[in-house]
C-alpha atoms as a PDB file:
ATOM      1  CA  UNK A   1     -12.717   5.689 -42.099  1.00  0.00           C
ATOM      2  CA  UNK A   2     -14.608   7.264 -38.831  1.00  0.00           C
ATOM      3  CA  UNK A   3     -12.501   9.337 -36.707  1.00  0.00           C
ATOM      4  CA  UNK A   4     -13.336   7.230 -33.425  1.00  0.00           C
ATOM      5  CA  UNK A   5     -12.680   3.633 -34.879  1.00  0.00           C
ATOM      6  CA  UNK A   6     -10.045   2.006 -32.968  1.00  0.00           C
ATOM      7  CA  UNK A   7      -7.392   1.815 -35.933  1.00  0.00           C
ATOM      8  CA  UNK A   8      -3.903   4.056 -35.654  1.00  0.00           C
ATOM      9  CA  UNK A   9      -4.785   6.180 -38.592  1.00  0.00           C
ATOM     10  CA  UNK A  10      -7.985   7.111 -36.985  1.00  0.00           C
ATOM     11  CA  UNK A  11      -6.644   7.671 -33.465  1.00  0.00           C
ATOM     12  CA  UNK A  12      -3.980   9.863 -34.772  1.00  0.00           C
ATOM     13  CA  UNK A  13      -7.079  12.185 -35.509  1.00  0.00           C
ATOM     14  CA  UNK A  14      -8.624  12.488 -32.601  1.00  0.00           C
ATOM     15  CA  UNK A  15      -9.872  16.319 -31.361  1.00  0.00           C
ATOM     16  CA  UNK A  16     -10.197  17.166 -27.279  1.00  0.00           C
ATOM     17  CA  UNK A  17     -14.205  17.319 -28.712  1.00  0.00           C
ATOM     18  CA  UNK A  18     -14.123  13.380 -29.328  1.00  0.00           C
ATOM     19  CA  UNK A  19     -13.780  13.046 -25.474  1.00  0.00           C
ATOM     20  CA  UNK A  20     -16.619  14.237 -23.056  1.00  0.00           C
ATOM     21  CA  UNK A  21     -14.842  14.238 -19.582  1.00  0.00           C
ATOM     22  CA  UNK A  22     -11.846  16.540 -18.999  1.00  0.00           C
ATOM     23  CA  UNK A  23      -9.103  16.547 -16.807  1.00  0.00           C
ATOM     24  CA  UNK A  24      -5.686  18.890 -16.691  1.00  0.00           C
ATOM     25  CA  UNK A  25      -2.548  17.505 -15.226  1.00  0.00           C
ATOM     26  CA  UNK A  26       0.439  19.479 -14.758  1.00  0.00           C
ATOM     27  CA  UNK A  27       3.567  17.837 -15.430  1.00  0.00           C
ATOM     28  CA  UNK A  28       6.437  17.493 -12.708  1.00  0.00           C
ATOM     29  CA  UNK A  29      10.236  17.126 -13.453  1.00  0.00           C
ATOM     30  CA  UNK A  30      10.293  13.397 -12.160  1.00  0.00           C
ATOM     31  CA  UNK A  31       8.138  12.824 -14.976  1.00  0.00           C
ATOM     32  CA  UNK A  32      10.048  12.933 -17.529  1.00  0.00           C
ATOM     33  CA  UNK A  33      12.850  10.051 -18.729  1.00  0.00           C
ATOM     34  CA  UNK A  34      16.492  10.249 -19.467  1.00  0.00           C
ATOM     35  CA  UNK A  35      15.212  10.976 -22.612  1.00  0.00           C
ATOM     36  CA  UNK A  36      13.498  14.454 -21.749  1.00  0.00           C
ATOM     37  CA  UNK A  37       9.889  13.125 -22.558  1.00  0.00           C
ATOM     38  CA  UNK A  38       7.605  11.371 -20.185  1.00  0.00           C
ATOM     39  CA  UNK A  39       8.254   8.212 -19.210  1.00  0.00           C
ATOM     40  CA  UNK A  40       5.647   5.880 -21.053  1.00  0.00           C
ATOM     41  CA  UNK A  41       4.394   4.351 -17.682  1.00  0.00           C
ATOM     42  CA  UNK A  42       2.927   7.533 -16.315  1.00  0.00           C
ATOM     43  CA  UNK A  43       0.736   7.616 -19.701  1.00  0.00           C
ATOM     44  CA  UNK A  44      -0.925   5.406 -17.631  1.00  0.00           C
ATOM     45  CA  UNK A  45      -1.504   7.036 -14.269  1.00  0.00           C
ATOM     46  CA  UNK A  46      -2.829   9.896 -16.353  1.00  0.00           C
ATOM     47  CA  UNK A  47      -5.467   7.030 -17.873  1.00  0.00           C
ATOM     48  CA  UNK A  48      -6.248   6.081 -14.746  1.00  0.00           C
ATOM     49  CA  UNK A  49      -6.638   9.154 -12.774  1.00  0.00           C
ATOM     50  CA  UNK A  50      -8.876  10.550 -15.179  1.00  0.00           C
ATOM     51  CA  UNK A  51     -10.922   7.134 -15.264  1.00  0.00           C
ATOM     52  CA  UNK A  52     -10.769   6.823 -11.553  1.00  0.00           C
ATOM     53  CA  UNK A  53     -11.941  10.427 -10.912  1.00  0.00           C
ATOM     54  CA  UNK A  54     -15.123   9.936 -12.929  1.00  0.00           C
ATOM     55  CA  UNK A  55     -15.719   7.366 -11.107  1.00  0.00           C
ATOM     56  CA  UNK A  56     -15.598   8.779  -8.174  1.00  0.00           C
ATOM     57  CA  UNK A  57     -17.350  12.280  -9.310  1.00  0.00           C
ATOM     58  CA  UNK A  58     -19.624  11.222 -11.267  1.00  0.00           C
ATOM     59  CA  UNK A  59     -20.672   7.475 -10.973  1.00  0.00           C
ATOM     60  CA  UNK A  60     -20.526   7.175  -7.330  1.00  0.00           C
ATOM     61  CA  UNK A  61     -17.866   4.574  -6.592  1.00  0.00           C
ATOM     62  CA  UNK A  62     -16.657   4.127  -3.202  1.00  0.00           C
ATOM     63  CA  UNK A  63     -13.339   2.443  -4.168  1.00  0.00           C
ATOM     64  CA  UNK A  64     -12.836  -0.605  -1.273  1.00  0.00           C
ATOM     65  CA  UNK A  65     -16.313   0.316   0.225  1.00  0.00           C
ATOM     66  CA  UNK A  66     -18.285  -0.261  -3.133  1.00  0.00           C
ATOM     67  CA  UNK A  67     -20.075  -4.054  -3.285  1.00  0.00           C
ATOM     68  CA  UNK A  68     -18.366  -4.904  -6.525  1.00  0.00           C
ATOM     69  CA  UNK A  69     -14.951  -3.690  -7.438  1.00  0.00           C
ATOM     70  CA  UNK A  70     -13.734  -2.692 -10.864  1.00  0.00           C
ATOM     71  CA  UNK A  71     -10.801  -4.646 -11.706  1.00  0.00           C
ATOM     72  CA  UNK A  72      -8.181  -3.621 -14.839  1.00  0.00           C
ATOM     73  CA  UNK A  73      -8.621  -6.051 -17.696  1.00  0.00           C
ATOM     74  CA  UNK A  74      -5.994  -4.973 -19.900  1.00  0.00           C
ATOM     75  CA  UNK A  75      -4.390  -1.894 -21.128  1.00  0.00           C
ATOM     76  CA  UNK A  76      -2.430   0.143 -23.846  1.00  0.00           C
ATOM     77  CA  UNK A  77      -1.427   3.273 -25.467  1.00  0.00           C
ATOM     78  CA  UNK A  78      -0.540   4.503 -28.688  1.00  0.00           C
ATOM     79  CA  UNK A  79       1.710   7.426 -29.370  1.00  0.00           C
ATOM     80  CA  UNK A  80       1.574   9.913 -31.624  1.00  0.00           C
ATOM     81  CA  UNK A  81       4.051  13.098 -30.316  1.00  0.00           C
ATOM     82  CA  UNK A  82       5.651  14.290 -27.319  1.00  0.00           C
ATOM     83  CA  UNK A  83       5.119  15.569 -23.743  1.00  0.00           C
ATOM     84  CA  UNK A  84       7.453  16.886 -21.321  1.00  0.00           C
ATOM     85  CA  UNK A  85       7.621  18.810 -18.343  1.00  0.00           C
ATOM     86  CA  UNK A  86       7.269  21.700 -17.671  1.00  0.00           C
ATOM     87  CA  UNK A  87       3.749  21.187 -19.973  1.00  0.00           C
ATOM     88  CA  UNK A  88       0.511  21.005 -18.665  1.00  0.00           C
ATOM     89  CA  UNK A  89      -1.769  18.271 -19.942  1.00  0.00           C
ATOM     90  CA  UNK A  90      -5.439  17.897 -21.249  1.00  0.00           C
ATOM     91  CA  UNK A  91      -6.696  14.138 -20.649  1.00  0.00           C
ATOM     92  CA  UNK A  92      -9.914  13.297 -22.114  1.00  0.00           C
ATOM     93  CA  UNK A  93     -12.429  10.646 -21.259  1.00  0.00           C
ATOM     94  CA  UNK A  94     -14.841   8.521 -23.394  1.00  0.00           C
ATOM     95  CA  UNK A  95     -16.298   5.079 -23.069  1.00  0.00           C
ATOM     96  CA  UNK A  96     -15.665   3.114 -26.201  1.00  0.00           C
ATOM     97  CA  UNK A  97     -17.644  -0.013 -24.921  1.00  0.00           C
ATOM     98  CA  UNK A  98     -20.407  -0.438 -22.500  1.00  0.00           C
ATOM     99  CA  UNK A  99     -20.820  -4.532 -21.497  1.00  0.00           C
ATOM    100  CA  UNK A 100     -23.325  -6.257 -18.764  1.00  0.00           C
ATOM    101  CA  UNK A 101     -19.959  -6.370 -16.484  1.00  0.00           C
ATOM    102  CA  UNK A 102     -17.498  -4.308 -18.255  1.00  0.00           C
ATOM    103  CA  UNK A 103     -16.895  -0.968 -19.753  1.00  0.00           C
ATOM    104  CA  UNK A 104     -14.059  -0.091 -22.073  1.00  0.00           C
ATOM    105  CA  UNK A 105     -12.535   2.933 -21.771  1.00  0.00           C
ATOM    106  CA  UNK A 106     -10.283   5.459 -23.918  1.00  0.00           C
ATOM    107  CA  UNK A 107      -8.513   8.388 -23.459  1.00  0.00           C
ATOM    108  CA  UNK A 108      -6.419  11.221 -25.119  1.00  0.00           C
ATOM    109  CA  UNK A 109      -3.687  13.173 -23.847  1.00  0.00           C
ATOM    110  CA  UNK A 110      -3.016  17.198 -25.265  1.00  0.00           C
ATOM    111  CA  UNK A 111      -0.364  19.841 -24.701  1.00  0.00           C
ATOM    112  CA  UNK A 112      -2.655  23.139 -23.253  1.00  0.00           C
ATOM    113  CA  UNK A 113      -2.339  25.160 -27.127  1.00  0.00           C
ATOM    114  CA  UNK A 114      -1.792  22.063 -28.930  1.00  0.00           C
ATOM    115  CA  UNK A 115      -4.928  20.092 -30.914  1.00  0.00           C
ATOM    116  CA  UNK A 116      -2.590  17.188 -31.983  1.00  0.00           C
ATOM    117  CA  UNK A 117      -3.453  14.595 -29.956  1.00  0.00           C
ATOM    118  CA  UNK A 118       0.177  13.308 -28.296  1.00  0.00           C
ATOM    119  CA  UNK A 119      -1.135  10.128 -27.301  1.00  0.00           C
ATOM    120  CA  UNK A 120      -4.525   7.674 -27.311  1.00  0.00           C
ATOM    121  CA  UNK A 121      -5.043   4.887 -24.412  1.00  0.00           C
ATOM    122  CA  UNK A 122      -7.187   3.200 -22.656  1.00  0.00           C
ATOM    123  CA  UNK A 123      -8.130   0.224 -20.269  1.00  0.00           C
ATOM    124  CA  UNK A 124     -11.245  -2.007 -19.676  1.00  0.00           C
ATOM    125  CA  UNK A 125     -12.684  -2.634 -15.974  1.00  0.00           C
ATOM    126  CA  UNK A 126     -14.613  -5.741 -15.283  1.00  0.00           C
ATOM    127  CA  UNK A 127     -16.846  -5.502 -11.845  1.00  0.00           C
ATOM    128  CA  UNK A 128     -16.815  -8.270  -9.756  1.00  0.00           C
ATOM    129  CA  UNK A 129     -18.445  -8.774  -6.145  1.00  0.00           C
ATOM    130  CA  UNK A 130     -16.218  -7.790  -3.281  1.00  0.00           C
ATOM    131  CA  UNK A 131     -16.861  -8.999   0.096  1.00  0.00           C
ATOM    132  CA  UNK A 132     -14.865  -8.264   3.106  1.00  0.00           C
ATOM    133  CA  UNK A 133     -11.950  -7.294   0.702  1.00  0.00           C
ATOM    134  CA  UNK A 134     -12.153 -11.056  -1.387  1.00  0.00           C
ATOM    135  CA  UNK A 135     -13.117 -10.267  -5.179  1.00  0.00           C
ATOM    136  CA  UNK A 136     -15.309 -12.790  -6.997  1.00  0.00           C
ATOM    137  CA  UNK A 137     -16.521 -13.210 -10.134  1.00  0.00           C
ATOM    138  CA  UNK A 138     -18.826 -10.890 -11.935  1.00  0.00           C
ATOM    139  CA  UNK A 139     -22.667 -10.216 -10.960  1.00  0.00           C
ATOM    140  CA  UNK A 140     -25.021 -11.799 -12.669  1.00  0.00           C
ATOM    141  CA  UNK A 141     -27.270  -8.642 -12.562  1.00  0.00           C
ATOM    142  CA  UNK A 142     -24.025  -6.938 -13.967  1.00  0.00           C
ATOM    143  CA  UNK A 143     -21.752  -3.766 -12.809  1.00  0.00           C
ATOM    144  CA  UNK A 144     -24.480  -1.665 -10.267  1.00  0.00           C
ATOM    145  CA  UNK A 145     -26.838   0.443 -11.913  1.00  0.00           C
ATOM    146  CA  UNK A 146     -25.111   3.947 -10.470  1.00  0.00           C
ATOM    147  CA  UNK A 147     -21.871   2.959 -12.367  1.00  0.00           C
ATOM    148  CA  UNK A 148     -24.221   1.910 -15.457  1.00  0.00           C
ATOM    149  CA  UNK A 149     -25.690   5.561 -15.685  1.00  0.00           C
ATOM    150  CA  UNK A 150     -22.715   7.454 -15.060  1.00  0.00           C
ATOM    151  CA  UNK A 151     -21.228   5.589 -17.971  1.00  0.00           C
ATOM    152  CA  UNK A 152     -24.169   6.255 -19.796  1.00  0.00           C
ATOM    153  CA  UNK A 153     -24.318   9.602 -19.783  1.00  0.00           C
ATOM    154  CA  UNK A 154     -20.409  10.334 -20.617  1.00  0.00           C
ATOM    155  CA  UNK A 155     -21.249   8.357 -23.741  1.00  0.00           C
ATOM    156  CA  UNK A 156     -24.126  10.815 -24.834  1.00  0.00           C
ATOM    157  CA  UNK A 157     -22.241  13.552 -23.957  1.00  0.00           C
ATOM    158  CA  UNK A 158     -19.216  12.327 -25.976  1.00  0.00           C
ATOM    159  CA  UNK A 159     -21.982  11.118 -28.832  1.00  0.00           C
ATOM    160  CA  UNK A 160     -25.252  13.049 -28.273  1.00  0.00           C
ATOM    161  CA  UNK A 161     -26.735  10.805 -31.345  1.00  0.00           C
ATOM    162  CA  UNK A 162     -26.518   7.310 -29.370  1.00  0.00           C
ATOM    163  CA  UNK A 163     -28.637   5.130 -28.813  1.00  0.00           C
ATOM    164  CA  UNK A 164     -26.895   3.301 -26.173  1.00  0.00           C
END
């Protein structure tokens, strides 16, 4: 069993070093649940804030402005421990799939001190043309090049040994 397959065992092994884009989010009180543990929706604002910032950093998307817009697919997570405020987080980023039109992502949450991963998600964005704000279907030349490469190089970094 390889430590990034998509099974639970596997996932429940995953190390900050299986991700190669890093973001820290400090938890706020309205975070957390009745429960005293974060609410399992924000697991997924902390997906896609990470997801969206690389996009924006490093793959030059323009949100609205860009000529095809990345639309969510489908989404999940998979929990393995704990968060709460007043913790501060470690999100990592790493591209599990790269399509023509579509790239599926994956990322893993950390307490700061803590290498057990609390929880694995992800999401997969499908480009389609956007004109004056109306979204289409996907390109037939696929997602633009820019967002190609920045995904491309976030997978060698997270597996210097691919060959894409």
């Amino acid at each position: 069993m390889a430590r990034l397959e998509l099974d639970l065992a596997s996932k429940r092994l995953r190390k900050r070093s299986d991700y190669g884009y890093h973001l820290e989010y400090r938890l706020r009180w309205n975070d957390n649940d009745i429960f005293g543990h974060v609410n399992n929706p924000n697991y997924g604002v902390l997906a896609d804030s990470i997801i969206n910032e690389y996009m924006i950093k490093e793959c030059g998307y323009t949100m609205n402005k860009h000529q095809q817009a990345a639309i969510i697919a489908n989404t999940y997570f998979d929990y393995f421990g704990s968060v709460s405020y007043p913790d501060v987080l470690g999100c990592g980023l790493r591209i599990v799939k790269l399509g023509k039109s579509s790239v599926m992502y994956e990322v893993g949450i950390f307490r700061r001190g803590d290498e057990d991963v609390k929880a694995v998600g992800g999401s997969t964005h499908v480009f389609v043309t956007q004109i004056d704000g109306q979204l289409g279907k996907p390109a037939e030349s696929g997602m633009p090049n820019a967002m190609r490469q920045g995904y491309e190089r976030l997978i060698k970094r997270t597996n210097p040994h691919s060959a894409l």
